[in-house]
Protein backbone atom coordinates (compact mmCIF):
# COMPACT_ATOMS: atom_id res chain seq x y z
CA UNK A 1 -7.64 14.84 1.70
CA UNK A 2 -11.06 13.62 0.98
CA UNK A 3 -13.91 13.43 3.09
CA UNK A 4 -15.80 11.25 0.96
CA UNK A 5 -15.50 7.99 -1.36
CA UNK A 6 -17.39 7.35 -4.20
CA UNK A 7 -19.29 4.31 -3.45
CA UNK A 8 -20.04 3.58 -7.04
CA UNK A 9 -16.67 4.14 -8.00
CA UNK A 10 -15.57 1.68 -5.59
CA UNK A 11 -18.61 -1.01 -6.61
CA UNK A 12 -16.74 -0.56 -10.57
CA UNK A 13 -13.44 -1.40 -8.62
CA UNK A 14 -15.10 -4.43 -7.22
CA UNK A 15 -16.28 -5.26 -10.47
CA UNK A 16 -13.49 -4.95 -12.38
CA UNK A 17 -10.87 -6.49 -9.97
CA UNK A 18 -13.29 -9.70 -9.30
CA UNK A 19 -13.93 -10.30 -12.91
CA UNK A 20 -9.89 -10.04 -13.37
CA UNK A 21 -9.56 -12.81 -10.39
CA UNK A 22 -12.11 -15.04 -11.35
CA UNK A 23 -10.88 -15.41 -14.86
CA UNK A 24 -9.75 -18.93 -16.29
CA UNK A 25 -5.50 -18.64 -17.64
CA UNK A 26 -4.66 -16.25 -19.32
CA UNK A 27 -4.46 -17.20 -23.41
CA UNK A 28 -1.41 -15.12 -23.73
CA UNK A 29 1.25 -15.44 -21.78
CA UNK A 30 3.09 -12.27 -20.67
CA UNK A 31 6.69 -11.60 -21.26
CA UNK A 32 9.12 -13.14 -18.63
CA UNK A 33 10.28 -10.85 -15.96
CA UNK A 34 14.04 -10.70 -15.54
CA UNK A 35 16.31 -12.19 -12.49
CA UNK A 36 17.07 -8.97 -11.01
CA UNK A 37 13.18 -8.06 -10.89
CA UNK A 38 12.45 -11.29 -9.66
CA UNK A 39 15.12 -10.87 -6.83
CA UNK A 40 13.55 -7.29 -5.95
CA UNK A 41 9.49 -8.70 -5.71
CA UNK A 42 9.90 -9.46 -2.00
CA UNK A 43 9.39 -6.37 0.10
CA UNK A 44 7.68 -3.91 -2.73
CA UNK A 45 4.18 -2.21 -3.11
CA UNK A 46 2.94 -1.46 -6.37
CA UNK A 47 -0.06 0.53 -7.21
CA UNK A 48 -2.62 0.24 -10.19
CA UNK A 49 -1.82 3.15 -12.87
CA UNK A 50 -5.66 3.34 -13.99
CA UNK A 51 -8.11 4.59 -11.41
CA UNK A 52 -11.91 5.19 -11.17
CA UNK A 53 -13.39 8.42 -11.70
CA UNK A 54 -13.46 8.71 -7.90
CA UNK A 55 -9.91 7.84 -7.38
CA UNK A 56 -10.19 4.02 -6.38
CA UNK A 57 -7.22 1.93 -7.50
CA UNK A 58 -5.95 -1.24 -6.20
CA UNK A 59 -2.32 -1.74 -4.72
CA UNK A 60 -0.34 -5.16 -4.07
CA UNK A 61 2.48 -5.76 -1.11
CA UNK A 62 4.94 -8.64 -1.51
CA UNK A 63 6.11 -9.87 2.12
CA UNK A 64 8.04 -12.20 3.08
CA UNK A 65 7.55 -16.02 3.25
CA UNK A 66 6.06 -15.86 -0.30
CA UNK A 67 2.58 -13.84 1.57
CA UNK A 68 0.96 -10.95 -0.46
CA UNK A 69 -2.10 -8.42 0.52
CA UNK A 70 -3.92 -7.21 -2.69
CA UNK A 71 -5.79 -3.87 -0.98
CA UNK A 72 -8.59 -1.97 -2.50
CA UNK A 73 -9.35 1.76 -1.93
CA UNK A 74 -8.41 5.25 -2.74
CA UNK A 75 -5.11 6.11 -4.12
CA UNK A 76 -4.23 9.22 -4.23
CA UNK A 77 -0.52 10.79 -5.72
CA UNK A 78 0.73 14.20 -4.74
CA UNK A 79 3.47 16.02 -4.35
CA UNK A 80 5.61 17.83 -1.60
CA UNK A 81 7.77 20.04 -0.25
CA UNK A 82 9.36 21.74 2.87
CA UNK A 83 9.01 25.01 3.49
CA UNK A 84 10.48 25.69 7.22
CA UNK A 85 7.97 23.87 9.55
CA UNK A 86 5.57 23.98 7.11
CA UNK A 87 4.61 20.59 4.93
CA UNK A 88 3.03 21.50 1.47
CA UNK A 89 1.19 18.70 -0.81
CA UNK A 90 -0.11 19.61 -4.29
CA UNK A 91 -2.88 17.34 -4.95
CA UNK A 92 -4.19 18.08 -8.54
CA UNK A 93 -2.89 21.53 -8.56
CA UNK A 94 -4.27 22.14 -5.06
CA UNK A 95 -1.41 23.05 -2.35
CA UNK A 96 -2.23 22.26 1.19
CA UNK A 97 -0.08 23.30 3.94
CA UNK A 98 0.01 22.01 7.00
CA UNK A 99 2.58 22.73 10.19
CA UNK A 100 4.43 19.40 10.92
CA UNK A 101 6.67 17.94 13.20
CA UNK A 102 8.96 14.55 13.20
CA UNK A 103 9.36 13.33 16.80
CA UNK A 104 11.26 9.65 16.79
CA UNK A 105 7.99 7.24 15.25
CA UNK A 106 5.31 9.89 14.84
CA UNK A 107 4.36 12.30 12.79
CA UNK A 108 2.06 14.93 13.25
CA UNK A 109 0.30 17.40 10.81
CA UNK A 110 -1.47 20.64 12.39
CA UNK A 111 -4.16 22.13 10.10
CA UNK A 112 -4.72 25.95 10.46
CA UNK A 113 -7.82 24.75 12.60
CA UNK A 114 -5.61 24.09 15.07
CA UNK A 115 -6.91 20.08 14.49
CA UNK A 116 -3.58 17.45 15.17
CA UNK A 117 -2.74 14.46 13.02
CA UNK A 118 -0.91 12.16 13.88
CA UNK A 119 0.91 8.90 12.35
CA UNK A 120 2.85 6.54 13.08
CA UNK A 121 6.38 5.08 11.23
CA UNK A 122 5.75 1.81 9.86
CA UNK A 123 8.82 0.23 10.31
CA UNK A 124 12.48 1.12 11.80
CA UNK A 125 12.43 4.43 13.44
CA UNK A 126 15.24 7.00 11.68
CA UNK A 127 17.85 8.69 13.04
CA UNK A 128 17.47 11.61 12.63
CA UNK A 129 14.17 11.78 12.37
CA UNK A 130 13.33 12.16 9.07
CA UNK A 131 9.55 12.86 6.79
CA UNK A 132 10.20 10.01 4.07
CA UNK A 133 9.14 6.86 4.33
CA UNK A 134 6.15 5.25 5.05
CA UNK A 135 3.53 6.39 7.82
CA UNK A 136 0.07 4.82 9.41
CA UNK A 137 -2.85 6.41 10.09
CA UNK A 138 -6.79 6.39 10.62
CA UNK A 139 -8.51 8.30 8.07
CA UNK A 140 -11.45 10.06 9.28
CA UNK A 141 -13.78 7.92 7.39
CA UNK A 142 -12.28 5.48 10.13
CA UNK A 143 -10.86 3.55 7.69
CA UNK A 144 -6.91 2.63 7.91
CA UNK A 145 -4.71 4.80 6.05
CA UNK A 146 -1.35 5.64 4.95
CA UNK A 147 1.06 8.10 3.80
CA UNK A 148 4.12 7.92 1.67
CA UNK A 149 7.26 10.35 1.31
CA UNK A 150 9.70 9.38 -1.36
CA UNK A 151 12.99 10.89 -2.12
CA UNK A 152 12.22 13.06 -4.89
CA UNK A 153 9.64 14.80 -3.87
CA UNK A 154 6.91 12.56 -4.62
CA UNK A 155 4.47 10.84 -2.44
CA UNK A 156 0.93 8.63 -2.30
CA UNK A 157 -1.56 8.35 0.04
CA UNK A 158 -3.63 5.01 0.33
CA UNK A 159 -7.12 4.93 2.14
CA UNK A 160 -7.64 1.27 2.01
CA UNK A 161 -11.23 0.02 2.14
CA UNK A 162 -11.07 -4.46 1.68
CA UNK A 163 -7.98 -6.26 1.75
CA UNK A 164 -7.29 -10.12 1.00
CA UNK A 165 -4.05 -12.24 1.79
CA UNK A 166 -2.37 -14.46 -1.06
CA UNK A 167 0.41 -16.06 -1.58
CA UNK A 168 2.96 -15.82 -4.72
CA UNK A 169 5.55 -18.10 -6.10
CA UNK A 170 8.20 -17.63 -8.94
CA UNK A 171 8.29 -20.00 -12.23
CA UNK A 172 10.76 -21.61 -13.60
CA UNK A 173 9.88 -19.47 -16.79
CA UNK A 174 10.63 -16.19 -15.25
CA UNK A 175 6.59 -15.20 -14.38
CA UNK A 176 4.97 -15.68 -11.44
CA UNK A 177 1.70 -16.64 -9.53
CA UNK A 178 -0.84 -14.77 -7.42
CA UNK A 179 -3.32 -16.87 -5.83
CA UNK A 180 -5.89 -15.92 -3.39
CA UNK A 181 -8.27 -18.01 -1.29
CA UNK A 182 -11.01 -19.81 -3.13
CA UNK A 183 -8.72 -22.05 -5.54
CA UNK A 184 -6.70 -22.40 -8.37
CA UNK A 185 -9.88 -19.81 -10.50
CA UNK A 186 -8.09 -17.52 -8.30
CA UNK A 187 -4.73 -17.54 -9.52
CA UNK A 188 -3.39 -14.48 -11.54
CA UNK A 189 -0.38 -14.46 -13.69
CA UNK A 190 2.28 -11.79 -13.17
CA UNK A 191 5.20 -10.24 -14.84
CA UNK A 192 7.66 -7.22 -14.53
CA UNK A 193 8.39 -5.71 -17.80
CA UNK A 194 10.27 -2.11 -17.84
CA UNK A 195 9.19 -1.44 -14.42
CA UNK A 196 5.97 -2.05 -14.89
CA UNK A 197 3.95 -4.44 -13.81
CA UNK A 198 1.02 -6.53 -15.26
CA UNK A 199 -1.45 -8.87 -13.78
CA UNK A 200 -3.45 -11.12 -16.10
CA UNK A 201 -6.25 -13.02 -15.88
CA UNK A 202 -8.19 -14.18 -19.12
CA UNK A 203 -8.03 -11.32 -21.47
CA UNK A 204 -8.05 -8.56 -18.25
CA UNK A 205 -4.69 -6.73 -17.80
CA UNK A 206 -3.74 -4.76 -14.61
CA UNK A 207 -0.58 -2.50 -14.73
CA UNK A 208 0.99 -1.44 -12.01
CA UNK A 209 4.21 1.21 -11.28
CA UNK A 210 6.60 0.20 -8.03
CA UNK A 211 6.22 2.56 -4.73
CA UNK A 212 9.10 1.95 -3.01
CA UNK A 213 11.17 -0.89 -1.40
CA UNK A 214 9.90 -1.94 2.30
């Protein structure tokens, strides 16, 4: 995991992701997302598919009550297996292992240093205990963190640097709005298309790929 973040990567992100906000309506309207995606938009995270050099990306969480949090940081995919007691991640070709153990809410990764990790479940505890799903923690940049374990082997790990709350409401056309504090120059407009998802503002597009249903 990394020990540092690229502060001018992160100043780009700022850039970039402001610009896209501040932006006046978008000229052309994207295609309308259908029913069943609009059904599925409360209780999923997506993540931006582009990133900065240093890994910065942006990610958006649709709660309930029409609330969203648009957070800012490093995103990071990997992938994992189990091998015994032993938890593997490949991060860009690079395996890390790490001894691990699932006790009711918390998980906790042992480095060969002998150093403890631990995290805890966000959300209803399994039974059994299982690795996937979704799991808290303080990086050691002391910012808040998290880890994600999907089903087929493929996980993300979010270090998550400024966050703002919105709001979002569906159209009758299909789309739908994003709108943060600061007014209406704040309002984004969003569609699903082929499970992807774009966020327009002006002539700026964001995509963005589902993570997984809360």
């Amino acid at each position: 995991m990394p020990k540092t973040l690229t502060v001018l990567s992160l100043t780009l992100l700022f850039v970039v992701i402001n610009s896209l906000a501040g932006c006046a309506a978008p000229q052309a309207a994207p295609q309308a997302a259908p029913p069943a995606a609009q059904k599925r938009i409360e209780g999923t995270q997506w993540v931006s598919t582009e990133r900065t050099a240093g890994g910065m990306g942006v990610s958006y969480t649709f709660l309930g009550g029409g609330r969203v949090l648009e957070d800012l940081g490093a995103i990071i995919d990997f992938d994992y297996r189990v091998e015994g007691n032993q938890l593997v991640l490949t991060i860009n070709g690079s395996e890390q292992r790490s001894r691990f153990t699932v006790d009711g809410g918390q998980l906790t990764l042992r480095s060969d240093d002998g150093n403890d990790r631990i995290h805890q479940r966000a959300g209803p505890r399994a039974d059994p205990p299982i690795l996937q799903g979704l799991w808290t923690f303080r990086h050691e940049s002391g910012a808040p963190a998290d880890l994600f374990f999907g089903k087929q082997g493929r996980g993300l790990m979010r270090v998550l640097m400024k966050q703002r709350v919105g709001s979002y409401r569906l159209a009758d056309d299909g789309l739908f709005q994003v709108q943060f504090e600061g007014g209406s120059d704040r309002a984004l407009a969003a569609s699903i298309e082929g499970g992807t998802m774009e966020i327009r503002g002006g002539q700026k597009v964001l995509r963005l790929r589902p993570v997984a249903a809360r």
